[in-house]
N, C-alpha and C. Protein backbone atom coordinates (compact mmCIF):
# COMPACT_ATOMS: atom_id res chain seq x y z
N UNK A 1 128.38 65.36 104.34
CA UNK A 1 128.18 66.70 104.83
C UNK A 1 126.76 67.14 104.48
N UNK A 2 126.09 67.50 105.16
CA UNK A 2 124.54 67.95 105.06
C UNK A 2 124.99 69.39 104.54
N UNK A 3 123.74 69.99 104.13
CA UNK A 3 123.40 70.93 103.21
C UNK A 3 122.46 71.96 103.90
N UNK A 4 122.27 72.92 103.55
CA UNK A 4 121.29 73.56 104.27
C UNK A 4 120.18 73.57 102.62
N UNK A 5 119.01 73.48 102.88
CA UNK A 5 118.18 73.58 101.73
C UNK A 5 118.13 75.29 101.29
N UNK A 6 117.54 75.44 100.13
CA UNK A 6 118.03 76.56 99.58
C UNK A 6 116.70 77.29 99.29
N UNK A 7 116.13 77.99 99.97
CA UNK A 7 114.55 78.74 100.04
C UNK A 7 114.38 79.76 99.23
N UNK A 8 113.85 79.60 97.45
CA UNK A 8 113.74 80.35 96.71
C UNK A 8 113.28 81.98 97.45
N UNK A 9 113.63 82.80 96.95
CA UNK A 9 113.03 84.09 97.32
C UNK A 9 112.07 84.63 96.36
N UNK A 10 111.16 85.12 97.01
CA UNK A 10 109.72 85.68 96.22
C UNK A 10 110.45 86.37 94.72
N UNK A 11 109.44 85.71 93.99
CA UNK A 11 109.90 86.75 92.14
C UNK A 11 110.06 87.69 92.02
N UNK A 12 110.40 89.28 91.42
CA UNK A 12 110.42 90.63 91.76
C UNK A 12 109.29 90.40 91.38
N UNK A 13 108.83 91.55 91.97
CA UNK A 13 107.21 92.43 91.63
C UNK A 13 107.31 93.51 90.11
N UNK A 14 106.95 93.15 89.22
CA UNK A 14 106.97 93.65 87.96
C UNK A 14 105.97 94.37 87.68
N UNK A 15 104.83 94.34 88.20
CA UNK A 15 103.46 95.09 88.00
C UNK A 15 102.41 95.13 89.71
N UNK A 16 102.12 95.78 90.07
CA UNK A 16 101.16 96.16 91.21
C UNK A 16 100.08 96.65 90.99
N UNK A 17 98.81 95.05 90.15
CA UNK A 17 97.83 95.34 90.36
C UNK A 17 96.74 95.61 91.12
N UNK A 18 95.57 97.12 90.90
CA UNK A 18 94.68 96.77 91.97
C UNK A 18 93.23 96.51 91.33
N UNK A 19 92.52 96.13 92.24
CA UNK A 19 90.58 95.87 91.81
C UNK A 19 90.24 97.53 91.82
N UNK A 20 89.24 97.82 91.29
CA UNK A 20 88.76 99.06 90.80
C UNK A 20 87.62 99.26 92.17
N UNK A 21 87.03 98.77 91.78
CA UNK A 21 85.33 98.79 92.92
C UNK A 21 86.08 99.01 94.25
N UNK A 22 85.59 99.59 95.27
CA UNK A 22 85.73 99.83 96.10
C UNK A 22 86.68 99.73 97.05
N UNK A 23 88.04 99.46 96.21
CA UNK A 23 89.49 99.39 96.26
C UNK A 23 90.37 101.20 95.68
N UNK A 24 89.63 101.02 94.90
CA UNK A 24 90.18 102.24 93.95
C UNK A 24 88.86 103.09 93.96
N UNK A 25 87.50 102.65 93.47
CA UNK A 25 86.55 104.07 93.28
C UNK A 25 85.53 103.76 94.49
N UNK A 26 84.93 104.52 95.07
CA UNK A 26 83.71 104.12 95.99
C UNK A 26 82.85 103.78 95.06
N UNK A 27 82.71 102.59 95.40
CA UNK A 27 81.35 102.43 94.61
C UNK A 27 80.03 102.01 94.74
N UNK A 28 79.72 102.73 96.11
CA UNK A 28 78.15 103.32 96.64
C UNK A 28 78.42 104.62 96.28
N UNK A 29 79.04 105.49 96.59
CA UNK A 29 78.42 106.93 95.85
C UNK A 29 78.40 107.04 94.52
N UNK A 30 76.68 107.85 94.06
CA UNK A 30 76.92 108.00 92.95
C UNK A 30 76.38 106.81 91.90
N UNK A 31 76.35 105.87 92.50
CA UNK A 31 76.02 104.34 91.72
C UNK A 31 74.92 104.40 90.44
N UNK A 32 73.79 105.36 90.96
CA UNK A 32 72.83 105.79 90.41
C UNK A 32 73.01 106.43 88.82
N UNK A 33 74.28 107.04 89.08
CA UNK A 33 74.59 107.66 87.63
C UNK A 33 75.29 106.97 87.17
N UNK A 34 74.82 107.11 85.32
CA UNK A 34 76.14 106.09 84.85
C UNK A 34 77.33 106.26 84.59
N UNK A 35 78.06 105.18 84.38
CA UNK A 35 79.50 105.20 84.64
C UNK A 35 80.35 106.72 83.76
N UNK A 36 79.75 107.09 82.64
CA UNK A 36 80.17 108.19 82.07
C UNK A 36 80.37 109.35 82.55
N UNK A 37 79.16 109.64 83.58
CA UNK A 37 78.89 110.76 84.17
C UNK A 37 79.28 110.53 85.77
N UNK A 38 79.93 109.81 85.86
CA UNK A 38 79.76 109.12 87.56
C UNK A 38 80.85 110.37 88.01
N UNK A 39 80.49 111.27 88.87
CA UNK A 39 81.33 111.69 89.54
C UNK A 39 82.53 111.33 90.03
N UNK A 40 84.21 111.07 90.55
CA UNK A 40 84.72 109.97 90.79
C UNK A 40 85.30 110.24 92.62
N UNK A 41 84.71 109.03 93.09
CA UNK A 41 84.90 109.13 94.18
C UNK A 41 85.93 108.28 94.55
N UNK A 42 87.00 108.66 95.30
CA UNK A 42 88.32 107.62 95.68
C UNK A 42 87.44 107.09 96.76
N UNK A 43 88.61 105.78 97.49
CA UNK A 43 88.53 105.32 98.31
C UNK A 43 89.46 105.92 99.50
N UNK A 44 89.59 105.73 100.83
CA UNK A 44 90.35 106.85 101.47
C UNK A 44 91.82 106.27 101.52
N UNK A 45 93.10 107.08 101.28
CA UNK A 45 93.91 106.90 101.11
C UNK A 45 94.73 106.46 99.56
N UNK A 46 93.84 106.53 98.50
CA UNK A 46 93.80 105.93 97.09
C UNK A 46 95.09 106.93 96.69
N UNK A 47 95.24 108.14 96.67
CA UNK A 47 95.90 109.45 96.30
C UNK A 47 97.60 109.10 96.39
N UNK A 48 97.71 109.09 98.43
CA UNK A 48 98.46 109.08 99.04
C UNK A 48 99.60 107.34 98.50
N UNK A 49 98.86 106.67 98.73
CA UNK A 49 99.32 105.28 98.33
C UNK A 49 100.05 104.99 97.39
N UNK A 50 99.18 105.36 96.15
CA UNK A 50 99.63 105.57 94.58
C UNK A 50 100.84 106.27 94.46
N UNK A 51 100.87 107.33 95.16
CA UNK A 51 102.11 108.50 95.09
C UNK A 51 103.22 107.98 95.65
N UNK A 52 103.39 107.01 96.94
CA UNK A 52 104.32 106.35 97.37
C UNK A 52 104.72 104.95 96.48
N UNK A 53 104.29 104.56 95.63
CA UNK A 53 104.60 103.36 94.63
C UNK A 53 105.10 103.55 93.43
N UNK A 54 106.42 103.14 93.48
CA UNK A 54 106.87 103.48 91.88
C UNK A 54 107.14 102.73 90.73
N UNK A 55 106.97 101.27 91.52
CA UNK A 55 106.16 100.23 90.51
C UNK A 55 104.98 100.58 89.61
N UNK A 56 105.47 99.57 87.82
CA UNK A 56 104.24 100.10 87.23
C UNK A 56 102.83 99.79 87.82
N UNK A 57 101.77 99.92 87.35
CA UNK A 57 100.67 99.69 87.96
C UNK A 57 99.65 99.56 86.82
N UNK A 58 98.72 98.28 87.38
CA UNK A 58 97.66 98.30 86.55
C UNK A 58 96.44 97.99 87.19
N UNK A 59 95.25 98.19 86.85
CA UNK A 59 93.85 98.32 86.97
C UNK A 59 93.00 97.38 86.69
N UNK A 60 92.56 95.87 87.45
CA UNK A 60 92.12 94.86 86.90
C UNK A 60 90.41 95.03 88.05
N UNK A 61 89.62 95.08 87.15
CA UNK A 61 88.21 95.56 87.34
C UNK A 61 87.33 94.65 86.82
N UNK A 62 86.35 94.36 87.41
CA UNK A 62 85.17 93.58 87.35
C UNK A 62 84.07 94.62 87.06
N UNK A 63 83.78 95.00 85.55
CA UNK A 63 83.14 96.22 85.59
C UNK A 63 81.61 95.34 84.93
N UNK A 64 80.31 95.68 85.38
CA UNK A 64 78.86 95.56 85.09
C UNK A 64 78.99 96.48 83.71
N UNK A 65 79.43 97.74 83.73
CA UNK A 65 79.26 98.88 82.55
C UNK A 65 80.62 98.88 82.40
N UNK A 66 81.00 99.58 80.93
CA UNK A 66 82.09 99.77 81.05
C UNK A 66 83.52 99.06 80.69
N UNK A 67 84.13 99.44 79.51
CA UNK A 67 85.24 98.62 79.31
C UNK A 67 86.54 99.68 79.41
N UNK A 68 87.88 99.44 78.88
CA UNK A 68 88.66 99.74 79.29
C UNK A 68 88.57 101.49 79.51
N UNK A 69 88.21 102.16 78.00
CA UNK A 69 87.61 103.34 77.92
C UNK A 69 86.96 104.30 79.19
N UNK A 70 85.76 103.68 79.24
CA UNK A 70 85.18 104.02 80.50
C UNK A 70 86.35 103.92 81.35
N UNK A 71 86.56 103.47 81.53
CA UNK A 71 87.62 103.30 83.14
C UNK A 71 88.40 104.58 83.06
N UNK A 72 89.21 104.56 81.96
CA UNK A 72 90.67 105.08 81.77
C UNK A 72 89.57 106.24 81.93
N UNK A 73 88.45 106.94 81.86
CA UNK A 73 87.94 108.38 81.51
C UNK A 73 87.28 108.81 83.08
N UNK A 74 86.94 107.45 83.66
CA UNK A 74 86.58 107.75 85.07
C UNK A 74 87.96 108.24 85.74
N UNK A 75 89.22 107.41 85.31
CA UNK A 75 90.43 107.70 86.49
C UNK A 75 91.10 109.34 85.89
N UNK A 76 90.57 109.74 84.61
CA UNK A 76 90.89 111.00 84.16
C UNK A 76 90.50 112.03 85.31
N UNK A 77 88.93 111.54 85.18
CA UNK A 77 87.95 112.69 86.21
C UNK A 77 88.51 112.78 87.89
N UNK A 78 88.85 111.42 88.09
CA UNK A 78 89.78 111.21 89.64
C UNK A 78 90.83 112.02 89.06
N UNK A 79 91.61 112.47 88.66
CA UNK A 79 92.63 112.61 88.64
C UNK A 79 94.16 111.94 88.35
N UNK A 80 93.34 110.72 88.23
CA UNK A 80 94.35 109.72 87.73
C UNK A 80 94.69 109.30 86.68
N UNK A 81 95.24 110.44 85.87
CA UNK A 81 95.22 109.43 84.25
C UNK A 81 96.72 110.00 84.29
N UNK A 82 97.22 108.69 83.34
CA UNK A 82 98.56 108.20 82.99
C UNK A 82 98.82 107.77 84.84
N UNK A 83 99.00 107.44 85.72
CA UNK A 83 99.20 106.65 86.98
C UNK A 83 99.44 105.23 86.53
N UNK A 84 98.37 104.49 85.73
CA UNK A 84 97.85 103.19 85.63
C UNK A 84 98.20 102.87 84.31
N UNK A 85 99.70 102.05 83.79
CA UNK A 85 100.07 101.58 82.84
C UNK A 85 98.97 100.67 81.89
N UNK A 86 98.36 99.67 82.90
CA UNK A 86 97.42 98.86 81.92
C UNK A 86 96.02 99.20 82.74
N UNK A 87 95.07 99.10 82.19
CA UNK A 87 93.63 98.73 82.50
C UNK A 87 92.78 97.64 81.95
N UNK A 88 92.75 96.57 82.60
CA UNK A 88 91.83 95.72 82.11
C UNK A 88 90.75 95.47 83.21
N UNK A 89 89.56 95.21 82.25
CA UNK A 89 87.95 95.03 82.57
C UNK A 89 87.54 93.64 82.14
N UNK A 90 86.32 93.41 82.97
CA UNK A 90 85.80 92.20 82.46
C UNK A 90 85.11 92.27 81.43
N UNK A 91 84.92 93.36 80.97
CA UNK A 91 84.08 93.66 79.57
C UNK A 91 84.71 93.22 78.68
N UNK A 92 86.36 93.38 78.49
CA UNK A 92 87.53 93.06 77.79
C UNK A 92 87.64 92.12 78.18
N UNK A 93 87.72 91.41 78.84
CA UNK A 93 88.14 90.19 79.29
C UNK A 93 87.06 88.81 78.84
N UNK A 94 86.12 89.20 78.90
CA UNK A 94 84.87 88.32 78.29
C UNK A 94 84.95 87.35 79.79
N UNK A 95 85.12 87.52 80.59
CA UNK A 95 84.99 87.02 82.30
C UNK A 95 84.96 88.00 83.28
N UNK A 96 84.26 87.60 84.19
CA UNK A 96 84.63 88.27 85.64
C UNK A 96 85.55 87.46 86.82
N UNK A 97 86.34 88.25 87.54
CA UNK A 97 86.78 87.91 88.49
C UNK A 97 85.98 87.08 89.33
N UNK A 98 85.53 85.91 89.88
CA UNK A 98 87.36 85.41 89.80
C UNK A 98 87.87 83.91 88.76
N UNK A 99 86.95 84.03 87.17
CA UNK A 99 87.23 83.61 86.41
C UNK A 99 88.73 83.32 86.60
N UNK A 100 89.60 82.05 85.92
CA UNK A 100 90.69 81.82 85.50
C UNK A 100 90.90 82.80 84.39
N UNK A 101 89.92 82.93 83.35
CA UNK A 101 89.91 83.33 82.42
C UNK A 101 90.21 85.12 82.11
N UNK A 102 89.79 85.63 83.12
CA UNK A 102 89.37 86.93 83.35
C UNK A 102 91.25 87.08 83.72
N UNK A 103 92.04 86.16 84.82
CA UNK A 103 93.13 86.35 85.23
C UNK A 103 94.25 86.23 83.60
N UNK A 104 94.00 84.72 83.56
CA UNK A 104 94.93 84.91 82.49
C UNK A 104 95.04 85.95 81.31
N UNK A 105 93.91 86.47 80.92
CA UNK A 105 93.61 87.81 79.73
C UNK A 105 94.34 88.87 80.31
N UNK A 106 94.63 89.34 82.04
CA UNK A 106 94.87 89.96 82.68
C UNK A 106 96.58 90.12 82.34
N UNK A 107 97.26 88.78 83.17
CA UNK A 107 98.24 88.56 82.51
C UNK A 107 99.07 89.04 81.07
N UNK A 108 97.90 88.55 80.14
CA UNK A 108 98.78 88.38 79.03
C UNK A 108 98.92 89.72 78.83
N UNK A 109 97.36 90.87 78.73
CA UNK A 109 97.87 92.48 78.73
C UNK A 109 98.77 93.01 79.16
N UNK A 110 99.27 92.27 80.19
CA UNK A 110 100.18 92.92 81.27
C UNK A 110 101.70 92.42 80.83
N UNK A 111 101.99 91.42 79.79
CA UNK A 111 102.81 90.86 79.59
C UNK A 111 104.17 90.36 80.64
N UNK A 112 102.98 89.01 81.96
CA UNK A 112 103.52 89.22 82.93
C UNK A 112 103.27 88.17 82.94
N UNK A 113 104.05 86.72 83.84
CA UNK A 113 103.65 85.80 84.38
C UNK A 113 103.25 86.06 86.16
N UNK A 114 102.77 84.71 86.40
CA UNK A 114 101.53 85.26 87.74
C UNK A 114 102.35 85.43 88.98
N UNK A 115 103.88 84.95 88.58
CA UNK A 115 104.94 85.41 89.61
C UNK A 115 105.44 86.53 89.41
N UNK A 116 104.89 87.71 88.80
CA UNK A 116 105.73 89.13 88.17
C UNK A 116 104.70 89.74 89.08
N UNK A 117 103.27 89.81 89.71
CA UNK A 117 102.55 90.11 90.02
C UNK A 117 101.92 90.49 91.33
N UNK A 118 101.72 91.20 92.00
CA UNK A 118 101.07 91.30 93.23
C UNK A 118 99.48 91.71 93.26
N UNK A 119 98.67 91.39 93.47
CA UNK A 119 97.14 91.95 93.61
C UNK A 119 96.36 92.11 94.43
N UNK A 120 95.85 93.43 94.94
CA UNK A 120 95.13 94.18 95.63
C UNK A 120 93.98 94.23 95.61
N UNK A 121 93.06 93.43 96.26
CA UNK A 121 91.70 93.51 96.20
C UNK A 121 90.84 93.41 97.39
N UNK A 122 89.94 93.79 97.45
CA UNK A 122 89.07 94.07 98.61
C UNK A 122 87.96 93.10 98.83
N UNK A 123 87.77 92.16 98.02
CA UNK A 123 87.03 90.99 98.16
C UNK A 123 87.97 89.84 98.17
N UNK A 124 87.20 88.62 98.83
CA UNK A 124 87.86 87.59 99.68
C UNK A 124 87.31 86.79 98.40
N UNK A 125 85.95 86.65 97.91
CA UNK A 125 85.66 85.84 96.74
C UNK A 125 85.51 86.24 95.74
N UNK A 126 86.23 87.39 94.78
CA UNK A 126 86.45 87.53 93.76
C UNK A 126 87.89 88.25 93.25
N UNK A 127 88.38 88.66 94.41
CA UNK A 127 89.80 89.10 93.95
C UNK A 127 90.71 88.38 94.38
N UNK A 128 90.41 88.00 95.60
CA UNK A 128 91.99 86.60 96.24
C UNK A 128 91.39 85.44 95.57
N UNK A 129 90.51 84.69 95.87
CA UNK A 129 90.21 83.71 95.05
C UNK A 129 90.64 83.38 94.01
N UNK A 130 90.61 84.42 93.08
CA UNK A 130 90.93 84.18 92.19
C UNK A 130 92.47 84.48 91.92
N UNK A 131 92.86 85.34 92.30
CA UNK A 131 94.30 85.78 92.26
C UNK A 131 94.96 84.71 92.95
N UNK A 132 94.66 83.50 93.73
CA UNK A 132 95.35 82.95 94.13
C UNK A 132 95.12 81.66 93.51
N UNK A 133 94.19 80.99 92.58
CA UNK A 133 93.78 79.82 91.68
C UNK A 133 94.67 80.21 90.73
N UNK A 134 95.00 81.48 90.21
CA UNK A 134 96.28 81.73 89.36
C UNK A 134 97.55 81.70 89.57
N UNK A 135 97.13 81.86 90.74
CA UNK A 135 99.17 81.50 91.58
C UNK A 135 99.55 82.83 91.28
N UNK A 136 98.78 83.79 91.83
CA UNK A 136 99.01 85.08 92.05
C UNK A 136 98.76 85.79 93.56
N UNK A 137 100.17 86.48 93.74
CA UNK A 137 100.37 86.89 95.18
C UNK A 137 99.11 87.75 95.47
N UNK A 138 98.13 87.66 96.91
CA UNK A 138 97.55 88.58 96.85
C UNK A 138 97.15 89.40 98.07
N UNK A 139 97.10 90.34 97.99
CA UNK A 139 96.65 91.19 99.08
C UNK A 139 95.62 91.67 99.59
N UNK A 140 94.58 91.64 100.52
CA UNK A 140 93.12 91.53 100.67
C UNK A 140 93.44 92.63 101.69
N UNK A 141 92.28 93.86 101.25
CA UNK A 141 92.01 95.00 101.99
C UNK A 141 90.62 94.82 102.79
N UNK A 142 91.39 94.24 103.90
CA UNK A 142 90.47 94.18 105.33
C UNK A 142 89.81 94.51 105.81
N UNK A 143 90.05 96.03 105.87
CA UNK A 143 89.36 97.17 106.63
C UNK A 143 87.82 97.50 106.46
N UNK A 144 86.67 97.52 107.75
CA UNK A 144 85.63 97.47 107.31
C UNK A 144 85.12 98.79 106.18
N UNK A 145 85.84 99.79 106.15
CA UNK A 145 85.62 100.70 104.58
C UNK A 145 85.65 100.47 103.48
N UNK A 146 86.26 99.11 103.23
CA UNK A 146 86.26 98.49 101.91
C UNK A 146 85.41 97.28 101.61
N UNK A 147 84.45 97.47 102.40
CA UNK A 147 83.51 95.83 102.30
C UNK A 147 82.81 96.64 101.03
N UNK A 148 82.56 95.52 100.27
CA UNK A 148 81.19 95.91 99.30
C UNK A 148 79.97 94.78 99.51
N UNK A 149 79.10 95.39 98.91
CA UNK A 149 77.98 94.65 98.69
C UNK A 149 77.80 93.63 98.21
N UNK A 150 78.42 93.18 97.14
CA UNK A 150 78.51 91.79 97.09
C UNK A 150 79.72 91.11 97.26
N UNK A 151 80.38 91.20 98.39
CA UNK A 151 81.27 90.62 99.21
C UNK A 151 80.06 88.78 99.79
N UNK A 152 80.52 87.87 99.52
CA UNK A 152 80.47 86.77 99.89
C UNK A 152 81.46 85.47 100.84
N UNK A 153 80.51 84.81 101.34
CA UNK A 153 81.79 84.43 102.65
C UNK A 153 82.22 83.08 101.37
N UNK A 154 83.71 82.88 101.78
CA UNK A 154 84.72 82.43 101.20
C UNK A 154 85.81 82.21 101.81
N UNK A 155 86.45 80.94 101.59
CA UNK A 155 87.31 80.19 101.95
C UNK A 155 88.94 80.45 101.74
N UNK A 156 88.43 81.65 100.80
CA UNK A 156 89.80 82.28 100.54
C UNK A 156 91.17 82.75 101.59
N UNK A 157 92.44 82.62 101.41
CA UNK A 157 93.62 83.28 102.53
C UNK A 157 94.46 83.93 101.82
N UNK A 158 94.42 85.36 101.92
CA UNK A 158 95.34 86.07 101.15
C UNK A 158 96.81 85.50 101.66
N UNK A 159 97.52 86.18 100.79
CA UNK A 159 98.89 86.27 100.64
C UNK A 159 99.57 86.89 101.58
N UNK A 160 98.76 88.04 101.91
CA UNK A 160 98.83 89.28 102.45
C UNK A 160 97.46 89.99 103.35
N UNK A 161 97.62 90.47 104.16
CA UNK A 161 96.19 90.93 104.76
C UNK A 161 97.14 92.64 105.22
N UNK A 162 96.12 93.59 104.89
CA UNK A 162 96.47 95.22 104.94
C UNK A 162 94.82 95.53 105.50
N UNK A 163 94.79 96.41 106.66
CA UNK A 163 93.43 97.14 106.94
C UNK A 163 93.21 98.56 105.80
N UNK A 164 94.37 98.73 105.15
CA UNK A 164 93.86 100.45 104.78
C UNK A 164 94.75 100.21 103.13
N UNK A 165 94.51 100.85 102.73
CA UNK A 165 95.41 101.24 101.49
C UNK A 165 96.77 102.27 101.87
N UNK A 166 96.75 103.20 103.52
CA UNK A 166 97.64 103.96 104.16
C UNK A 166 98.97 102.71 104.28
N UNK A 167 98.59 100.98 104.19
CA UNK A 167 99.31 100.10 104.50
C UNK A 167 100.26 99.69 103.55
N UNK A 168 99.31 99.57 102.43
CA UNK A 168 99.58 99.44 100.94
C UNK A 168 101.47 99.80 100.75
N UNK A 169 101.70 100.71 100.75
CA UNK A 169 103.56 101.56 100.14
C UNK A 169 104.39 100.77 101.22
N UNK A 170 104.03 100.58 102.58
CA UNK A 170 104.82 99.71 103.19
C UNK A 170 105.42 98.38 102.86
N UNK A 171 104.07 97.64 102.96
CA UNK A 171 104.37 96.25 102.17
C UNK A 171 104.88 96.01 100.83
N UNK A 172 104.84 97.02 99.88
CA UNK A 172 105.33 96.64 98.41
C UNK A 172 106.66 97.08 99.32
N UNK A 173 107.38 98.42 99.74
CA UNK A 173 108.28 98.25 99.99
C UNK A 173 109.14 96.85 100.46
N UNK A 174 108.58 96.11 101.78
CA UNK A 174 108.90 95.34 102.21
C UNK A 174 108.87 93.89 100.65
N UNK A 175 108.49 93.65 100.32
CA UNK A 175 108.37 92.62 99.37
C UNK A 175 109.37 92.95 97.96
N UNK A 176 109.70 94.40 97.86
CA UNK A 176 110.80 94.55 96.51
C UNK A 176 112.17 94.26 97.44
N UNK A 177 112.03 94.97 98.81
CA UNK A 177 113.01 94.88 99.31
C UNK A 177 113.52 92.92 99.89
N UNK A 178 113.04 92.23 99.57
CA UNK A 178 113.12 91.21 100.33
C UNK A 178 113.92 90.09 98.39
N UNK A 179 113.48 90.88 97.66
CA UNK A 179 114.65 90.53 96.53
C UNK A 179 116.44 90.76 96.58
C-alpha cells in the first residue's frame, strides 16, 4: 500500500523580526544629524503594520552609530517604545548583516532558533542574504520606497516578496495561520 509523503508544515513564528534602516526609520532624512538628535522619521505604513501584529517583535539593525541604547531612544522619539521586545545592533553584535555572526548573536538574544523566526528587510544583500545563509524565513520589501543607498545587486530569493509594509499584517497572518 503506498503512502502519501508527509509535508512538514512551516515552524510557528515565535518572533517577527525587522531591519531598522529604511524598513523601520527613513534613513535619508535627517542623516546629517546624529543618531541622538535624529529626528525620527518612519517609513510609510511602519505605525499601521506594527499595530496589526501581535507577535513579539524585534529590531535587528545594521547600525554605523549606535548600539542598542541609541536605537531603543530613537524608537522612544518615533513613538515606539515598549512595541519591540528585543533590539539588536551590529554594534552589539560585533558584525554586520549579513554576517553569520551578526545572525546567530541575533538569535541567541532572541532566544530563538532560525525556524522560530521570520525577517523583514529591505535589502536583497544584507538582510535576505543573510537571513537566508541562516536558514531564516525571509521577507524582502520590494517597493521602490524602500531602496537604500547601499542596496547592491545580489543573488539573493526571499522567502517572501511584499511591495509595502501595508502588506506586512497580511502575510504574518497567512503564515501563523497555515500552523
Amino acid at each position: 500500500m503506498a503512502s502519501t509523503p508527509v509535508v512538514p508544515s512551516p515552524a510557528a513564528i515565535k518572533v517577527l523580526a525587522l531591519d531598522w534602516g529604511h524598513t523601520l526609520m527613513d534613513e535619508r532624512r535627517g542623516r546629517e544629524v546624529p543618531l541622538d538628535d535624529r529626528p525620527a522619521y518612519l517609513m510609510p505604513g511602519v505605525r499601521e503594520a506594527l499595530a496589526a501584529i501581535t507577535l513579539p517583535l524585534a529590531v535587528w539593525a545594521n547600525t554605523r552609530e549606535g548600539d542598542e541604547r541609541h536605537v531603543r531612544a530613537w524608537l522612544t522619539r518615533a513613538g515606539l517604545e515598549g512595541v519591540f521586545t528585543w533590539v539588536i545592533t551590529s554594534a552589539d553584535a560585533g558584525a554586520r548583516k549579513p554576517s553569520a555572526r551578526f545572525f546567530a548573536y541575533a538569535l541567541a538574544r532572541c532566544g530563538c532558533g532560525p525556524d522560530d523566526v521570520v525577517f523583514v528587510g529591505n535589502q536583497l544583500n544584507t538582510d535576505v542574504a543573510g537571513a537566508n545563509a541562516a536558514g531564516i524565513r525571509s521577507v524582502w520589501l520590494a517597493g521602490e520606497a524602500f531602496r537604500s543607498d547601499d542596496d547592491r545587486p545580489c543573488d539573493a530569493s526571499p522567502t517572501y516578496t511584499i511591495e509595502s509594509l501595508a502588506d506586512l499584517p497580511e502575510l504574518v497572518r497567512r503564515l501563523v495561520d497555515e500552523r
